[in-house]
N, C-alpha and C. Protein backbone atom coordinates (compact mmCIF):
# COMPACT_ATOMS: atom_id res chain seq x y z
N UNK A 1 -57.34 29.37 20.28
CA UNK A 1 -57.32 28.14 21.01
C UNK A 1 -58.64 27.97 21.74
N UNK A 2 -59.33 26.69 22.00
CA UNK A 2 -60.51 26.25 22.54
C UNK A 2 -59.86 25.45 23.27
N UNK A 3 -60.58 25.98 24.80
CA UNK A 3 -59.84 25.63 26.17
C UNK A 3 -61.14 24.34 26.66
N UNK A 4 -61.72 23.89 26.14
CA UNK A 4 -62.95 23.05 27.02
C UNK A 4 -62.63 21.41 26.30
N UNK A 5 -62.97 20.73 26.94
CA UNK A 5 -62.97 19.30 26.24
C UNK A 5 -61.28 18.47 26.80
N UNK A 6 -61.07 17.62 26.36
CA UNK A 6 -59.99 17.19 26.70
C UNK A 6 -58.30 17.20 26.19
N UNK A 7 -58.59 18.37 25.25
CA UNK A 7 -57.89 18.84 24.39
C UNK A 7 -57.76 20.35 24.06
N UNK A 8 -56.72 20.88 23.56
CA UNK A 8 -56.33 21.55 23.43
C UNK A 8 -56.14 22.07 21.85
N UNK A 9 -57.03 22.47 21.14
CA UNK A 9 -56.60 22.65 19.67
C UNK A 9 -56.20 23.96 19.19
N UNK A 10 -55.07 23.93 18.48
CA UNK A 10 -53.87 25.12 18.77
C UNK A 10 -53.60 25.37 17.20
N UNK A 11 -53.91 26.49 16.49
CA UNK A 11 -53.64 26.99 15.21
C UNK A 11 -52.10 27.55 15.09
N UNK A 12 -51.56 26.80 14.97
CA UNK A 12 -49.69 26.64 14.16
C UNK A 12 -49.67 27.38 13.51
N UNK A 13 -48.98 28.98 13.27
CA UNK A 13 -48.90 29.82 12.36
C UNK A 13 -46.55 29.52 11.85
N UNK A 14 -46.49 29.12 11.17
CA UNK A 14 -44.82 28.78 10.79
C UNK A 14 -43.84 30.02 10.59
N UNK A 15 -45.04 31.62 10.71
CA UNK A 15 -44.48 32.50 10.60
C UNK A 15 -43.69 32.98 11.92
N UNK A 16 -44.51 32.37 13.32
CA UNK A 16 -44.32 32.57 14.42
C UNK A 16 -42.69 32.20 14.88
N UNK A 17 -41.69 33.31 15.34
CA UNK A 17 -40.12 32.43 15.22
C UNK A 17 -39.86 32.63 16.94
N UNK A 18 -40.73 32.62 17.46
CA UNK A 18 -40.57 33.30 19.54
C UNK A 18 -40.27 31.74 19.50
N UNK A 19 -39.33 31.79 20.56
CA UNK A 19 -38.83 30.79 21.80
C UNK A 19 -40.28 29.68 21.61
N UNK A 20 -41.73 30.43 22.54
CA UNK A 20 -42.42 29.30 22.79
C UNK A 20 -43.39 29.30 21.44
N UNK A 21 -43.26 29.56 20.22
CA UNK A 21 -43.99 29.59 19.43
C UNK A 21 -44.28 27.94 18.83
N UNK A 22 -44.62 27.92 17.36
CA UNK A 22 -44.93 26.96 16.56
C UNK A 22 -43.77 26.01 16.20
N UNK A 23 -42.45 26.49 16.47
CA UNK A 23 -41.59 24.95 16.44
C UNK A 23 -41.58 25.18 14.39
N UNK A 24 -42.35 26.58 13.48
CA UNK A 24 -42.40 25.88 12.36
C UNK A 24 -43.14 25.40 11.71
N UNK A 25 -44.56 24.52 12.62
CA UNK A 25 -45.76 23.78 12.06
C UNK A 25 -46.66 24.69 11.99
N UNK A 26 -47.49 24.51 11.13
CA UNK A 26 -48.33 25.25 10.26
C UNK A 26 -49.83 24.06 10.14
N UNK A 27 -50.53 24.64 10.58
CA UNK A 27 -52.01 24.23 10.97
C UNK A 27 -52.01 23.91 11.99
N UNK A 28 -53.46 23.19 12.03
CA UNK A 28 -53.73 22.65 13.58
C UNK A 28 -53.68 21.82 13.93
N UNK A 29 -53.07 21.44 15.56
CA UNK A 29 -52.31 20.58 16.41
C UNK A 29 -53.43 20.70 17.69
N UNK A 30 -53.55 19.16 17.77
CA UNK A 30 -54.74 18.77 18.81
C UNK A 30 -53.48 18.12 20.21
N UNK A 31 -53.60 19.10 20.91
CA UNK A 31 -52.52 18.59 22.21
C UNK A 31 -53.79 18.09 23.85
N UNK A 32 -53.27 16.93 24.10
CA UNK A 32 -54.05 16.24 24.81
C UNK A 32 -53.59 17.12 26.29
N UNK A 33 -54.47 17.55 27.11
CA UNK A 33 -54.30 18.74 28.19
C UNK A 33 -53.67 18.38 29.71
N UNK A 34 -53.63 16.84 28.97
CA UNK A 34 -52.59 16.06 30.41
C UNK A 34 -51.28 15.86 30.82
N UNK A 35 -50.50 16.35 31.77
CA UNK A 35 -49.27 16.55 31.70
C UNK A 35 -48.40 14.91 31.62
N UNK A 36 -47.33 14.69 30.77
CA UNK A 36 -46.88 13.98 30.64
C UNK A 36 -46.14 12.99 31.72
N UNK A 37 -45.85 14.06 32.59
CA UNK A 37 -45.48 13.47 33.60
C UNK A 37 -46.05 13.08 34.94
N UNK A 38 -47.78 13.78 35.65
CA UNK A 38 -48.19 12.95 36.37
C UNK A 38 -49.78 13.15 36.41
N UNK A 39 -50.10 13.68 34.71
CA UNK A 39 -50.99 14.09 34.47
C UNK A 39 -52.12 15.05 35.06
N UNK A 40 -51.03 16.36 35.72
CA UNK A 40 -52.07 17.36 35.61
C UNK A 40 -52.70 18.09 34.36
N UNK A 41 -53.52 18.71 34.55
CA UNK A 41 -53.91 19.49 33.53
C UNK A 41 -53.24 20.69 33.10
N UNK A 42 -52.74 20.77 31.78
CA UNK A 42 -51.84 21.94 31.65
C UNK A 42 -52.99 22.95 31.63
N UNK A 43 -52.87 24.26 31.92
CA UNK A 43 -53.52 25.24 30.89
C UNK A 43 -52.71 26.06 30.35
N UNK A 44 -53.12 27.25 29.00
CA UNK A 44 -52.45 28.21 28.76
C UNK A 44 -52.25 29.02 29.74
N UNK A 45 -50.77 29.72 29.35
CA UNK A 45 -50.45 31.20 30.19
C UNK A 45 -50.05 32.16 29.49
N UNK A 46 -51.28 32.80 28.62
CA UNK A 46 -50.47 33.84 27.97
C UNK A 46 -49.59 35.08 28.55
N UNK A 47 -49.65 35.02 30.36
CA UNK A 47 -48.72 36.39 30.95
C UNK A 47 -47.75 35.40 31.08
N UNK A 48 -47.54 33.84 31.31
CA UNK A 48 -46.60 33.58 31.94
C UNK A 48 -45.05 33.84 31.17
N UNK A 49 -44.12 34.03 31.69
CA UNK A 49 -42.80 34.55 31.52
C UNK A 49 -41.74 33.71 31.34
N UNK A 50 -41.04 32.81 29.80
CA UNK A 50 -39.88 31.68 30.49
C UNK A 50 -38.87 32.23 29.79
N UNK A 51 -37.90 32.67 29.87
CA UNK A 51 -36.35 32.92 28.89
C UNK A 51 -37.04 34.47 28.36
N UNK A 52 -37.71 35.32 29.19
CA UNK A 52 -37.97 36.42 28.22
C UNK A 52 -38.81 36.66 27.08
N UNK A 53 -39.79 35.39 27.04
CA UNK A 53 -40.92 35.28 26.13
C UNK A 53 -42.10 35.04 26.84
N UNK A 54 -43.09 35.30 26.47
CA UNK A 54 -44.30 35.48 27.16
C UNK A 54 -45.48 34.50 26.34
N UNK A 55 -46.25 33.67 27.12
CA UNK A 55 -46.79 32.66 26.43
C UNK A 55 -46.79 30.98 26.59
N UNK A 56 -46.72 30.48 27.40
CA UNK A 56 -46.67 29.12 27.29
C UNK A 56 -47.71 28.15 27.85
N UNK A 57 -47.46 26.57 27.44
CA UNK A 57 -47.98 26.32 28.36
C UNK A 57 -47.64 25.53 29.64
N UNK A 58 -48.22 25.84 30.56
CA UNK A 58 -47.50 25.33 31.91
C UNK A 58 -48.12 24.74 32.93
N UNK A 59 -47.15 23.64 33.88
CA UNK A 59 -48.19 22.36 34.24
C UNK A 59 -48.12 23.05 35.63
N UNK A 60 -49.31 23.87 36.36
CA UNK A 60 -49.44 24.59 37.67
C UNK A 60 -48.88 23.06 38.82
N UNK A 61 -48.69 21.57 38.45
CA UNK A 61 -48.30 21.03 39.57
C UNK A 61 -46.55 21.01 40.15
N UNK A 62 -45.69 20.65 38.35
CA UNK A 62 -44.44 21.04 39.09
C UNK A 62 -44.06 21.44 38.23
N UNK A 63 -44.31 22.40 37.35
CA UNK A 63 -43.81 23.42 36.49
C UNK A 63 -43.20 23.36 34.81
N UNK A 64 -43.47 21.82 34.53
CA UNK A 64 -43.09 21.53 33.27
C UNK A 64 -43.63 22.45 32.32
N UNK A 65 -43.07 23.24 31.16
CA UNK A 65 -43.29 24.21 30.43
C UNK A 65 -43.07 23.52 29.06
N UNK A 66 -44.15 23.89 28.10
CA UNK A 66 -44.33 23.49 26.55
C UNK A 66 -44.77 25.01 25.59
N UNK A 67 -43.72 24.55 24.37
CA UNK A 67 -43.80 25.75 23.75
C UNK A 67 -45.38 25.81 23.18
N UNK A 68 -46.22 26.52 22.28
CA UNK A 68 -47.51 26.58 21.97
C UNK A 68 -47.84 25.04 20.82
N UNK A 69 -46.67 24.14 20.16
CA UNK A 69 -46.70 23.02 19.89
C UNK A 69 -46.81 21.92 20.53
N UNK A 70 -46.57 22.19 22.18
CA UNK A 70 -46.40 21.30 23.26
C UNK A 70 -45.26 20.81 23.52
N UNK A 71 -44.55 21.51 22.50
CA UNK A 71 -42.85 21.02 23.05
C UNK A 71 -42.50 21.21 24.27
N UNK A 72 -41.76 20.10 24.83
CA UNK A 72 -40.91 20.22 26.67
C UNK A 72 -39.69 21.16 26.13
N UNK A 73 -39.85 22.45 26.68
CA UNK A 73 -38.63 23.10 26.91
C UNK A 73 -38.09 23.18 28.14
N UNK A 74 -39.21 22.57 29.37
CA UNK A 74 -38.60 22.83 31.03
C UNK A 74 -39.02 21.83 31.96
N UNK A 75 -38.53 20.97 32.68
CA UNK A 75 -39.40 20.44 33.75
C UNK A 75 -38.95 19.14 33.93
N UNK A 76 -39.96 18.58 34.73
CA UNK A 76 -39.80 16.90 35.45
C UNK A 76 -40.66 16.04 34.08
N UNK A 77 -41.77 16.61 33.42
CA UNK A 77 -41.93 15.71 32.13
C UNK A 77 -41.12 14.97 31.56
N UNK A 78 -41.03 13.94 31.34
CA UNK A 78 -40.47 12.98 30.67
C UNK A 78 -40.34 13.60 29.05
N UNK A 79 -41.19 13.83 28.21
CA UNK A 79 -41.57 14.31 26.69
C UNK A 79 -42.43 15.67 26.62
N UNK A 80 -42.53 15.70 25.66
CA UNK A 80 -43.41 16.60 25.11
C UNK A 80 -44.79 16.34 25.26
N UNK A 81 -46.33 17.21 24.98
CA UNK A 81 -47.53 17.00 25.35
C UNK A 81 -47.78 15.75 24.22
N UNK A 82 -48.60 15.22 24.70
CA UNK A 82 -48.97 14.43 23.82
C UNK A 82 -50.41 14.47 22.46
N UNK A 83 -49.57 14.36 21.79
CA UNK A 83 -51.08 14.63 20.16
C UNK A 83 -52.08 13.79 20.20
N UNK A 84 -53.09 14.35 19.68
CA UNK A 84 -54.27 13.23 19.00
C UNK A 84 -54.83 13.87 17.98
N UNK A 85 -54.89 12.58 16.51
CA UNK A 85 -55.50 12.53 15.53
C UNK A 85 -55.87 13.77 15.37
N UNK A 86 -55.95 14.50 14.03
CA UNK A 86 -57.21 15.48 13.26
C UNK A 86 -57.54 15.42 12.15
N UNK A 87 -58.87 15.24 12.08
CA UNK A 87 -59.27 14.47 10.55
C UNK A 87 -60.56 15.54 10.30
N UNK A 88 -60.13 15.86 8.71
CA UNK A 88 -61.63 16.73 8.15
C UNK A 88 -62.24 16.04 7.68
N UNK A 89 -63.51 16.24 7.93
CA UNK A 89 -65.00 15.37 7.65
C UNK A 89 -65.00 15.57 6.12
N UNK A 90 -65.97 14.91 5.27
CA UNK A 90 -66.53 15.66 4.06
C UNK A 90 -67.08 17.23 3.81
N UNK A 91 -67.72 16.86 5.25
CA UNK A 91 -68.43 18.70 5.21
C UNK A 91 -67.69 19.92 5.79
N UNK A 92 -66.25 19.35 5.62
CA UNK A 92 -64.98 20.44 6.17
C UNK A 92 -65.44 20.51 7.54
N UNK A 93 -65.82 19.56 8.70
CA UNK A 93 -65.23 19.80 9.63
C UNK A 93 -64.34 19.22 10.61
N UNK A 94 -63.67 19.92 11.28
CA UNK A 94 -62.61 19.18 11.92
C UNK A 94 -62.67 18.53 13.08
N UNK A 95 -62.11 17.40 13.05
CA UNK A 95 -62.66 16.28 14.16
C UNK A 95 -61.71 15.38 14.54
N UNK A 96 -61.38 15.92 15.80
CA UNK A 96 -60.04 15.29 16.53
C UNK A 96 -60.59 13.86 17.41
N UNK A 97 -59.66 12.83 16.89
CA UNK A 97 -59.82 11.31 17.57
C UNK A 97 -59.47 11.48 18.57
N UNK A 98 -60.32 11.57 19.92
CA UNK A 98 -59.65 11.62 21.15
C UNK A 98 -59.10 10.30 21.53
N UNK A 99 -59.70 9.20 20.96
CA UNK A 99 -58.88 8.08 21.48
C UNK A 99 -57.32 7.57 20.89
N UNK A 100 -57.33 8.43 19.96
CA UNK A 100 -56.34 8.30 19.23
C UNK A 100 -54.86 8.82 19.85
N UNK A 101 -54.17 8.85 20.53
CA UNK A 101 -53.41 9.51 21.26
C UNK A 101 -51.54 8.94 20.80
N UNK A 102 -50.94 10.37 20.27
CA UNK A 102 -49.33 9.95 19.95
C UNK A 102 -48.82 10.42 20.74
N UNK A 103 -47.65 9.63 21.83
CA UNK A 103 -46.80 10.09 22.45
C UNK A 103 -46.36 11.65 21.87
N UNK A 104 -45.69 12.37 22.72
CA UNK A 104 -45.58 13.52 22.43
C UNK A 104 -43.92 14.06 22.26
N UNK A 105 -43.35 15.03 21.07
CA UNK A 105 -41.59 14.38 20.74
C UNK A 105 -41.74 15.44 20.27
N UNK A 106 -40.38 15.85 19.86
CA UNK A 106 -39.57 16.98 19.68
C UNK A 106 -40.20 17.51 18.03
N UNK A 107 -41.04 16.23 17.41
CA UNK A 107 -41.45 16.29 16.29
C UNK A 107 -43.00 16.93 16.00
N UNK A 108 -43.54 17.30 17.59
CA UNK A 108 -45.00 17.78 17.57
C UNK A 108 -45.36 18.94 16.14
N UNK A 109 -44.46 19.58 16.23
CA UNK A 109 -44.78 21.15 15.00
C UNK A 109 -45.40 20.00 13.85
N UNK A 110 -44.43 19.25 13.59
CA UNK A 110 -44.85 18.65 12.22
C UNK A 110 -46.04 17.77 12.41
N UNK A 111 -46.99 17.38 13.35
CA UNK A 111 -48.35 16.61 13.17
C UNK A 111 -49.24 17.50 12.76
N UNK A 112 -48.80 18.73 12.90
CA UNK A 112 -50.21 20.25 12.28
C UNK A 112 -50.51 19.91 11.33
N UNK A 113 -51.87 19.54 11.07
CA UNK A 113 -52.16 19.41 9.62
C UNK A 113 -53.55 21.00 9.45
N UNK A 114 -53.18 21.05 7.69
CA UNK A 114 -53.51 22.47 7.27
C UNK A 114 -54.71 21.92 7.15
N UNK A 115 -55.70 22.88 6.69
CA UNK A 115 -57.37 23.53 6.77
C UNK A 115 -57.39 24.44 5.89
């Protein structure tokens, strides 16, 4: 994961079956780093602790928790994190539309697109 920019781009492995894992989706998922509900900035917590799994991500203002797809498994969030666009160039590289922005749903695993 690359923590800088306004996004969050997160390599979906479908092998992953933990609580806060991939949801299933397989490639990469561009999650926008603003919390859904009063837009803090999420960051990762790989020590943090929810149901006995270790890993999520979590909104330090009032605690909304998303699995590594950005799924809402906890909190005052309204939805899930919200996606944006990922499109490969000709010269294979990958280039997320930041203006491009999809509400964020129980359906995040499946926007991973493969590489």
């Amino acid at each position: 994961m690359f923590s800088e920019g306004q996004f969050w781009l997160t390599n979906l492995d479908p092998k992953e079956t933990r609580l806060g894992g991939t949801g299933g989706g397989d490639g990469l998922i561009a999650l926008w780093r603003k919390c859904p509900h009063l837009g803090c900035t999420v960051p990762w917590r790989s020590a943090f602790e929810y149901n006995g799994d270790k890993g999520w991500f979590r909104c330090p203002c009032h605690g909304s928790t998303y699995t590594k797809a950005g799924v809402r498994v906890y909190g005052p969030a309204p939805r899930s994190m919200d996606t944006m666009k990922i499109e490969i160039d000709k010269d294979g590289n990958v280039v997320v539309q930041t203006g491009s922005i999809t509400p964020g749903g129980p359906d995040n695993p499946t926007r991973a697109i493969k590489v």
